[in-house]
Protein backbone atom coordinates (compact mmCIF):
# COMPACT_ATOMS: atom_id res chain seq x y z
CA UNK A 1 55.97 -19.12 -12.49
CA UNK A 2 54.68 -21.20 -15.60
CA UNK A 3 55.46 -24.59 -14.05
CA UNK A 4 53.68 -24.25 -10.99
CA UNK A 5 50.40 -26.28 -10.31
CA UNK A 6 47.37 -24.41 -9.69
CA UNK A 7 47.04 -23.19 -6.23
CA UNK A 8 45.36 -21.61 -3.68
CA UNK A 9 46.90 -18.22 -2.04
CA UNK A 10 45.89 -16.88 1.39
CA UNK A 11 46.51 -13.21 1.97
CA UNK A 12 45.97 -10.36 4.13
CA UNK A 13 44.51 -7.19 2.78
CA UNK A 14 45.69 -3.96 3.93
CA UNK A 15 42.44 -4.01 6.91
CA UNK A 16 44.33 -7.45 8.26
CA UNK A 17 41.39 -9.36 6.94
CA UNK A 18 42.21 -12.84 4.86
CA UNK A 19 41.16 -13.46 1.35
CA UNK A 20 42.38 -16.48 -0.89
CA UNK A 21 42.56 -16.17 -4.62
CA UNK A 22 43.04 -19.63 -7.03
CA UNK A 23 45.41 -19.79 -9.50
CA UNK A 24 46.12 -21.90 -12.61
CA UNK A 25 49.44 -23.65 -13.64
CA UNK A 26 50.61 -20.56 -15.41
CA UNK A 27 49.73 -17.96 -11.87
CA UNK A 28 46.57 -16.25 -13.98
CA UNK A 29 43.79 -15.59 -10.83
CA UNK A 30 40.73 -17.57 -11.91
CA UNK A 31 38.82 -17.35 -8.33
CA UNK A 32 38.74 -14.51 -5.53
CA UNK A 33 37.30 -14.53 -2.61
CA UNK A 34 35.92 -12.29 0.26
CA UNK A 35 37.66 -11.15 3.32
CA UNK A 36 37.48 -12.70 6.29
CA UNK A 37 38.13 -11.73 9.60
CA UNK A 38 39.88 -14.34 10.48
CA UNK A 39 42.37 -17.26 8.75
CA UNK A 40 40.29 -20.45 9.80
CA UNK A 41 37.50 -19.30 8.45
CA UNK A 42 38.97 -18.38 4.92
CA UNK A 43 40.74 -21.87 5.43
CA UNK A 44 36.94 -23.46 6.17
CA UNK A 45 35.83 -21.69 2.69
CA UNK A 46 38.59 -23.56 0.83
CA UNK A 47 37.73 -26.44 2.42
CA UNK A 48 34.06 -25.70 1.23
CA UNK A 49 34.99 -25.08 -2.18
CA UNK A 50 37.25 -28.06 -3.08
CA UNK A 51 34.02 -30.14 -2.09
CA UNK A 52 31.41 -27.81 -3.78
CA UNK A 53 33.41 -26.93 -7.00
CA UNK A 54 32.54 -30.47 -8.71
CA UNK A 55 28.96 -29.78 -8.12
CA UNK A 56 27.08 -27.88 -10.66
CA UNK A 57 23.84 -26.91 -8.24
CA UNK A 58 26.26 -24.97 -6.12
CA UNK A 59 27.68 -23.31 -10.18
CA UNK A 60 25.89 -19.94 -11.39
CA UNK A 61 27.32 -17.95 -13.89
CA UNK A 62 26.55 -14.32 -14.85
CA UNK A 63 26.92 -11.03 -17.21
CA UNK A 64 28.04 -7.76 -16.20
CA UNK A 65 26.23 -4.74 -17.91
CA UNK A 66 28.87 -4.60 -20.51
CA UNK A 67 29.41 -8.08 -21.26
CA UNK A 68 31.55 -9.66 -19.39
CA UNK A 69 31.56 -13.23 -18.08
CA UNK A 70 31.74 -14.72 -14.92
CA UNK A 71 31.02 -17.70 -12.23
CA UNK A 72 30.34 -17.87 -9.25
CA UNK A 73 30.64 -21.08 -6.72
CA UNK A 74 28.37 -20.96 -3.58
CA UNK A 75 28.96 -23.14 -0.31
CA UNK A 76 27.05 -25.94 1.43
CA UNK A 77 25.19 -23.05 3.26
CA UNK A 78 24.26 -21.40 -0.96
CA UNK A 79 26.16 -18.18 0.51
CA UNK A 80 28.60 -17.29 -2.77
CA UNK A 81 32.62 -18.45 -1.45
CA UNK A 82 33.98 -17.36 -4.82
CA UNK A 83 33.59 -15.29 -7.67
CA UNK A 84 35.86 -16.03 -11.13
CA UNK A 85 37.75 -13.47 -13.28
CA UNK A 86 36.23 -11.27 -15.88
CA UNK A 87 35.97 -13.04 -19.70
CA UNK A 88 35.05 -11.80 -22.72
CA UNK A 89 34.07 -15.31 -24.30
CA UNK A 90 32.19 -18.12 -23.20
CA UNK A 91 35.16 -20.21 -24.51
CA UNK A 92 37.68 -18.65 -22.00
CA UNK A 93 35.10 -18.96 -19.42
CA UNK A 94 34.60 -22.32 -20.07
CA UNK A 95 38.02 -23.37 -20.19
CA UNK A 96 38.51 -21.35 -16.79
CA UNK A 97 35.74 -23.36 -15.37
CA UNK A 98 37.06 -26.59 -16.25
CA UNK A 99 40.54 -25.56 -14.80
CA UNK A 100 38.27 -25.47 -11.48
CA UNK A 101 36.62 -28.11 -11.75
CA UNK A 102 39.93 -30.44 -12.47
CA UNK A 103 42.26 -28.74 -9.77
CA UNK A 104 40.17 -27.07 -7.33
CA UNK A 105 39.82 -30.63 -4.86
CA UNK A 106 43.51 -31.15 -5.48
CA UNK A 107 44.92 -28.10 -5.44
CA UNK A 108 47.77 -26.75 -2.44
CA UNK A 109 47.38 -23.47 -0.30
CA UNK A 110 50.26 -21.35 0.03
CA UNK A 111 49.86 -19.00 2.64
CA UNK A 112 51.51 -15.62 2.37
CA UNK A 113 49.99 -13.87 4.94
């Protein structure tokens, strides 16, 4: 899987509902989603976030209680569309961050629901 490009993958969860998770080049999650209740709408959120992801008013990142690191990127509407992965550093944040914000707009969408 370490050649792929960075992707988008649309799934069902065990309640039928769709979520999409994006991947870098080497298949590490860097965004998850919500569920949705329906595929055109998580397919509207992509759409969303390929056009919002370059935008840094629509970029807010955050700390968990232990320490962790994490992003979020909100829609057109300011509702949150994704949240990132867990990092310890602000390094490995930021390099997950730039992975979004150079692939996101171009990235596929496999679906495997």
């Amino acid at each position: 899987m370490n050649n792929m490009s960075s992707r988008f993958e649309l799934k069902q969860d065990e309640d039928s509902k769709i979520y999409f998770n994006f991947l870098n080049s080497a298949g590490e999650v860097i965004l998850m989603s919500a569920s949705y209740p329906e595929k055109t709408l998580a397919e509207e959120a992509i759409k969303d976030l390929k056009m919002n992801s370059l935008m840094s008013q629509q970029l807010a990142a955050g700390r968990t209680k232990d320490g962790g690191q994490f992003f979020v990127i909100k829609g057109s509407n300011g509702d949150v569309l994704v949240k990132s992965a867990l990092y310890t550093s602000q390094m490995v944040m930021d390099n997950a961050l730039n992975c979004v914000k150079d692939n996101v707009c171009v990235a596929d969408v496999m679906d495997l629901t």
